[in-house]
N, C-alpha and C. Protein backbone atom coordinates (compact mmCIF):
# COMPACT_ATOMS: atom_id res chain seq x y z
N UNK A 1 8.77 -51.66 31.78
CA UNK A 1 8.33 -50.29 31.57
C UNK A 1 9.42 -49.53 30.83
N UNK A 2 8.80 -49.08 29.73
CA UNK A 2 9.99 -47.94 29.14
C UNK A 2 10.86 -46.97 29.55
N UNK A 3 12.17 -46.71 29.63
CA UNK A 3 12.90 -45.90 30.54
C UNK A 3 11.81 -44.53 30.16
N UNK A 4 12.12 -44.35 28.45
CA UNK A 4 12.04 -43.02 28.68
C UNK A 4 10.32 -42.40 28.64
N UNK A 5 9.68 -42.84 29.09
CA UNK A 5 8.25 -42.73 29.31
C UNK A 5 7.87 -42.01 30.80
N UNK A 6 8.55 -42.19 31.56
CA UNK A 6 8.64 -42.01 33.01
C UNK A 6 10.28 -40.98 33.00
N UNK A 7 11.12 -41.15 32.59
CA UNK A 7 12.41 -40.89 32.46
C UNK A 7 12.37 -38.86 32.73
N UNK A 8 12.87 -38.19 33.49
CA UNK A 8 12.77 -36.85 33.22
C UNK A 8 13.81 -36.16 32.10
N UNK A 9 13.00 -35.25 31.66
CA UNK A 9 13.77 -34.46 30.07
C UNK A 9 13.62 -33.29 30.68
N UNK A 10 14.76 -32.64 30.09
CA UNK A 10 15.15 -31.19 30.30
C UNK A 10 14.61 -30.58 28.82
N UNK A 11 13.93 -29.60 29.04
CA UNK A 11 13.77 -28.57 27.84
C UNK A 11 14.15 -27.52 27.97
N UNK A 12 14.57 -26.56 27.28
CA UNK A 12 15.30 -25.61 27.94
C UNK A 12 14.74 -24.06 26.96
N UNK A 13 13.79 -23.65 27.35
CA UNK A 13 12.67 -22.68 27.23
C UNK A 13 13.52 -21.01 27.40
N UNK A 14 13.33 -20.06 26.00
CA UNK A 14 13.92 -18.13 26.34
C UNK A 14 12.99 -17.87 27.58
N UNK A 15 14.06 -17.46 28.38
CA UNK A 15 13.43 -16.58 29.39
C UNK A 15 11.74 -15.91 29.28
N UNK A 16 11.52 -15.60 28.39
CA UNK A 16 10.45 -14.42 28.06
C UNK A 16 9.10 -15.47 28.05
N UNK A 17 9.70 -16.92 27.20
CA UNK A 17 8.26 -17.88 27.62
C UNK A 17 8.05 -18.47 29.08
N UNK A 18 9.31 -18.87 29.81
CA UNK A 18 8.75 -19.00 30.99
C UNK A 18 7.84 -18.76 31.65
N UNK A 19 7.64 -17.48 32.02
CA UNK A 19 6.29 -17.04 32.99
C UNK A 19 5.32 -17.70 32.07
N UNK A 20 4.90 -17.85 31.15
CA UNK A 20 3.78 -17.85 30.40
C UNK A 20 3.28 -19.55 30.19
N UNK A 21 4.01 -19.85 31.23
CA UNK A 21 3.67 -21.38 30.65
C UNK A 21 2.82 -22.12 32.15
N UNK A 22 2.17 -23.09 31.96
CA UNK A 22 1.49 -23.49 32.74
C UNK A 22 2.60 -23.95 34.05
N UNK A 23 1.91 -24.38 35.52
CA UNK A 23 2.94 -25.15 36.48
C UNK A 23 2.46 -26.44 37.04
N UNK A 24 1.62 -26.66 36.17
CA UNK A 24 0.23 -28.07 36.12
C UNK A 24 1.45 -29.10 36.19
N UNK A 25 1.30 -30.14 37.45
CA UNK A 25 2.19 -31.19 37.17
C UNK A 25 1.35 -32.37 37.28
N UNK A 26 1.62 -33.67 36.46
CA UNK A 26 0.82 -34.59 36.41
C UNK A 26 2.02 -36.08 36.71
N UNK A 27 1.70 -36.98 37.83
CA UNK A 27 2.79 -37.79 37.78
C UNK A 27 1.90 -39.45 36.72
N UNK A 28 2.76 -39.28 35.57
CA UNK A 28 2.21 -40.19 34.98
C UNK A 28 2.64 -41.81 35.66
N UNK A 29 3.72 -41.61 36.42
CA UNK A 29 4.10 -43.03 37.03
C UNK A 29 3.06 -43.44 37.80
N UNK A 30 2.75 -42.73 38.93
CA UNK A 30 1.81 -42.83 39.99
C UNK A 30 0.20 -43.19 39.11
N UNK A 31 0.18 -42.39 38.29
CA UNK A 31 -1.62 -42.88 37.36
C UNK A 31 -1.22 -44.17 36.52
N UNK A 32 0.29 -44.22 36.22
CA UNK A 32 -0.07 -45.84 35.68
C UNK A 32 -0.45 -46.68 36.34
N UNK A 33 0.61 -46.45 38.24
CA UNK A 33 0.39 -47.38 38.90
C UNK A 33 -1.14 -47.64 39.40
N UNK A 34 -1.70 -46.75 39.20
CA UNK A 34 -3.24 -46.83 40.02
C UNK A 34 -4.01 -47.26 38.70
N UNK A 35 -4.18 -46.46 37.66
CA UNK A 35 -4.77 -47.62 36.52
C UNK A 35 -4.55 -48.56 36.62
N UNK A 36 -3.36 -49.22 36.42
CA UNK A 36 -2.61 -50.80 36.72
C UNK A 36 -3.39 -51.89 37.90
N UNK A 37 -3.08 -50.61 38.55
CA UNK A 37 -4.20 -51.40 39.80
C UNK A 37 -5.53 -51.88 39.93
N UNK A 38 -6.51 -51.11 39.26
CA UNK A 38 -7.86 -51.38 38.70
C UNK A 38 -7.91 -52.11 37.43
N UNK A 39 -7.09 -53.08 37.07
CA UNK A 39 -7.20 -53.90 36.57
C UNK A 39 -6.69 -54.33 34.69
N UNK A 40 -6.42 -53.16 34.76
CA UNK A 40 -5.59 -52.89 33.22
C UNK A 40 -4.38 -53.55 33.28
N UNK A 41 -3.75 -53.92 31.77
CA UNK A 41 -2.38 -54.48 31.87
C UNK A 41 -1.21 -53.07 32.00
N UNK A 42 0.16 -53.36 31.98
CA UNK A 42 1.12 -52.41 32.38
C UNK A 42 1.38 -51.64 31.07
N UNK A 43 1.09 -52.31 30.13
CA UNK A 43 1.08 -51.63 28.74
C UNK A 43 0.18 -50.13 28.83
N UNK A 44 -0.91 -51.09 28.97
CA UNK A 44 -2.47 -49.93 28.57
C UNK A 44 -2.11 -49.24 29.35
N UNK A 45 -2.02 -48.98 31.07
CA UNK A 45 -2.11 -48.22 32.08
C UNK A 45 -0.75 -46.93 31.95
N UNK A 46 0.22 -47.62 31.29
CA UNK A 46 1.40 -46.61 30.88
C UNK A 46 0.69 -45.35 29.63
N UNK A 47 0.19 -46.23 29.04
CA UNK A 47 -0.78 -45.50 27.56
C UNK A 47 -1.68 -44.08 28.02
N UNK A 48 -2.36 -44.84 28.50
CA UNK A 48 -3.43 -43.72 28.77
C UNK A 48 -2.97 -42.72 30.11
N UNK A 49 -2.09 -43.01 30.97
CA UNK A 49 -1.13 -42.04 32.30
C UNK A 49 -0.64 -40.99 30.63
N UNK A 50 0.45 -41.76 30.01
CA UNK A 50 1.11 -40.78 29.33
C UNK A 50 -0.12 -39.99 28.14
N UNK A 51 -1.35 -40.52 27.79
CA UNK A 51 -2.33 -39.82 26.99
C UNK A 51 -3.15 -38.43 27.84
N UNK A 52 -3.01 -39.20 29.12
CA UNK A 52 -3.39 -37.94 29.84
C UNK A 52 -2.55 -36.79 30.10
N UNK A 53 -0.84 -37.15 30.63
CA UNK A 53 -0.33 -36.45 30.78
C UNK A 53 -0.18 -34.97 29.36
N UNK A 54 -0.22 -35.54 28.22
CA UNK A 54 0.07 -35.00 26.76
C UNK A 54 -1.29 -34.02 26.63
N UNK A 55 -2.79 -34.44 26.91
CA UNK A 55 -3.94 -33.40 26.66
C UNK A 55 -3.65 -32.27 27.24
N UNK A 56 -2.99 -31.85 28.22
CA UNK A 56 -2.81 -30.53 28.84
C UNK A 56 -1.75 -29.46 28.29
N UNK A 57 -1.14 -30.47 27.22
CA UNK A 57 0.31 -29.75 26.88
C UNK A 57 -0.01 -28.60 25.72
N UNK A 58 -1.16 -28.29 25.10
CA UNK A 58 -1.38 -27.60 23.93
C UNK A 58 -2.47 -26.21 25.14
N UNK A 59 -2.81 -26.41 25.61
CA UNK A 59 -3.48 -25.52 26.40
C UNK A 59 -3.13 -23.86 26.38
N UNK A 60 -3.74 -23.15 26.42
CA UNK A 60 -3.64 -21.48 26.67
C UNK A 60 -3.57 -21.74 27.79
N UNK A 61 -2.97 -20.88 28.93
CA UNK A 61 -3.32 -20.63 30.10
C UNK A 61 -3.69 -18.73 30.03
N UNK A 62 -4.50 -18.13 31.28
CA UNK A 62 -4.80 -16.68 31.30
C UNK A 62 -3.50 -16.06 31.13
N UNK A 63 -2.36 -16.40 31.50
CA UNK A 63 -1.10 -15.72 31.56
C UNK A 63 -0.98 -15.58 30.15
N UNK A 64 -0.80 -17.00 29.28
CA UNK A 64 -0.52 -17.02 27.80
C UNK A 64 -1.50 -15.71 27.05
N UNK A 65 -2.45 -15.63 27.05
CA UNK A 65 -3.58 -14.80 26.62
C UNK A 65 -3.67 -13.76 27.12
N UNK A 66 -3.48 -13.28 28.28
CA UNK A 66 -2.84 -11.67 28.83
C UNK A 66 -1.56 -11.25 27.98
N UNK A 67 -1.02 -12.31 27.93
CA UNK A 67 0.69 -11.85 27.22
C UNK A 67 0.31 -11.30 25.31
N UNK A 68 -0.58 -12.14 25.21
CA UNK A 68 -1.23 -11.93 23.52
C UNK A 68 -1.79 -10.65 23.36
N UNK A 69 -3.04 -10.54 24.48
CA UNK A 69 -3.35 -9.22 24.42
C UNK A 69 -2.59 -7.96 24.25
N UNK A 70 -1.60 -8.45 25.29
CA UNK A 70 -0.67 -6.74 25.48
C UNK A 70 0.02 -7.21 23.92
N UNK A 71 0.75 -8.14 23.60
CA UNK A 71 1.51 -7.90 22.29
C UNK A 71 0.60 -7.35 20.98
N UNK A 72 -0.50 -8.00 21.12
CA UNK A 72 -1.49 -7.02 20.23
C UNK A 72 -1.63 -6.16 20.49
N UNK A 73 -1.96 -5.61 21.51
CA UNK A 73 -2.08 -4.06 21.94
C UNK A 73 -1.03 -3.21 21.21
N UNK A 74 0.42 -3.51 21.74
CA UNK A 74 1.40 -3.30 21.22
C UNK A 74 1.69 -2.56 19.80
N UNK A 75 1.26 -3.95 19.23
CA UNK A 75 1.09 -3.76 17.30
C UNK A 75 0.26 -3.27 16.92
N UNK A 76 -1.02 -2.91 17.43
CA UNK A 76 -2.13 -2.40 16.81
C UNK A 76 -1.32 -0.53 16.94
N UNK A 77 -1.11 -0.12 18.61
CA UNK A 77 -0.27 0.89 18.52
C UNK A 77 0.72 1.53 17.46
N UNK A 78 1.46 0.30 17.09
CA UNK A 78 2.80 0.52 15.39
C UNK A 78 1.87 0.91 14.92
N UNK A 79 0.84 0.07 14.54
CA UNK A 79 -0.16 -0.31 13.10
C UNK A 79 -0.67 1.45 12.52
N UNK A 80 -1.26 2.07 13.82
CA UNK A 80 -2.12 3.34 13.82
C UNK A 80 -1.32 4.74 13.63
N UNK A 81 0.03 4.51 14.31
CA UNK A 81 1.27 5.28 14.30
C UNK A 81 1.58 5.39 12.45
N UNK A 82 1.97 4.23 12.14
CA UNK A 82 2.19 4.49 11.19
C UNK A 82 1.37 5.19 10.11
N UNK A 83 0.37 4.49 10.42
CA UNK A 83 -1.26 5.20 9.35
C UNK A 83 -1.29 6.73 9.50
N UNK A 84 -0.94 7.40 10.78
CA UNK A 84 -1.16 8.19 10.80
C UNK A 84 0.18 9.07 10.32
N UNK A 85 1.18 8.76 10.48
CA UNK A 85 2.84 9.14 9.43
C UNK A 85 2.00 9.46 8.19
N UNK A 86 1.52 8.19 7.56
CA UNK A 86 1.15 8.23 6.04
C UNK A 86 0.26 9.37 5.62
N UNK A 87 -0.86 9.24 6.83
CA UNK A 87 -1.81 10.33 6.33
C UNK A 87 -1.66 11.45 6.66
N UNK A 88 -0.60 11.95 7.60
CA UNK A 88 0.30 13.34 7.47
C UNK A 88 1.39 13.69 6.56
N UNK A 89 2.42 12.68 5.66
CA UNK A 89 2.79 12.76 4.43
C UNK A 89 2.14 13.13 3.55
N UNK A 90 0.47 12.23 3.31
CA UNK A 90 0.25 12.37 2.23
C UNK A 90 -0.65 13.89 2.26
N UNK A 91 -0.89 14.47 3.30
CA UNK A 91 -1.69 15.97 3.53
C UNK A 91 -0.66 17.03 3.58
N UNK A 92 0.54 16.49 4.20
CA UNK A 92 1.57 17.40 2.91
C UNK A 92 2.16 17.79 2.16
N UNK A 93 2.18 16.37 1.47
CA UNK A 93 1.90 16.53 -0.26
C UNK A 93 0.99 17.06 -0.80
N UNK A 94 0.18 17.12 -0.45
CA UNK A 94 -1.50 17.49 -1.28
C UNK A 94 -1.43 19.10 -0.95
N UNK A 95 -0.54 19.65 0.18
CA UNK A 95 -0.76 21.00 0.94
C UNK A 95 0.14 21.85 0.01
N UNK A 96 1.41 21.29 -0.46
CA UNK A 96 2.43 21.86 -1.70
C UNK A 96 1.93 21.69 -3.11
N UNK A 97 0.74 20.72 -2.73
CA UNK A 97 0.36 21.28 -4.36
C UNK A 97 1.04 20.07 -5.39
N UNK A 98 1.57 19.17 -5.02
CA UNK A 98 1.96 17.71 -5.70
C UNK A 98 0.70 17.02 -6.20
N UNK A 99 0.05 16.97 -6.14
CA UNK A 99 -1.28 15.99 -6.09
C UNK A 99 -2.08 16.96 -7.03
N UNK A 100 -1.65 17.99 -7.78
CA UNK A 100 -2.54 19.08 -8.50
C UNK A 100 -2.37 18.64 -9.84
């Protein structure tokens, strides 16, 4: 069996993504061993533990997508702020008589 297939890795994630990440744990050793057991070789049963473990890793969770919302929220806020700077510049330009 491959060390680093089973082997634990440190990733080391900014503070700010933490919360936002899933806490889904999957032990791919234990599903090889039970694939393995139903009759697959140690190859395949390592394969498909670690194919399963990997489908969950691209996932949104509600946290991820609450966090999107508010940052959109956020920017749409700049977005309107600013529009509205512009379209009080440009009404007092037009109010002095520039635009004549």
């Amino acid at each position: 069996m491959p060390a680093s297939l089973f082997s634990a890795s440190v990733i080391h994630y900014p503070p700010d993504i933490l919360p936002l990440m899933a806490t889904a744990s999957f032990d791919t050793l234990q599903a090889a061993r039970d694939i393995e057991a139903a009759g697959l070789d140690r190859t395949q049963a390592e394969a498909i533990a670690q194919a399963i473990r990997r489908r969950g890793e691209d996932y949104a969770t509600k946290a991820d997508i609450a966090a999107l919302r508010a940052e959109n929220s956020t920017i749409e806020k700049a977005k309107n702020a600013v529009l509205l700077a512009i379209l009080a510049a440009v009404g007092i330009l037009a109010g002095i008589g520039l635009f004549a």
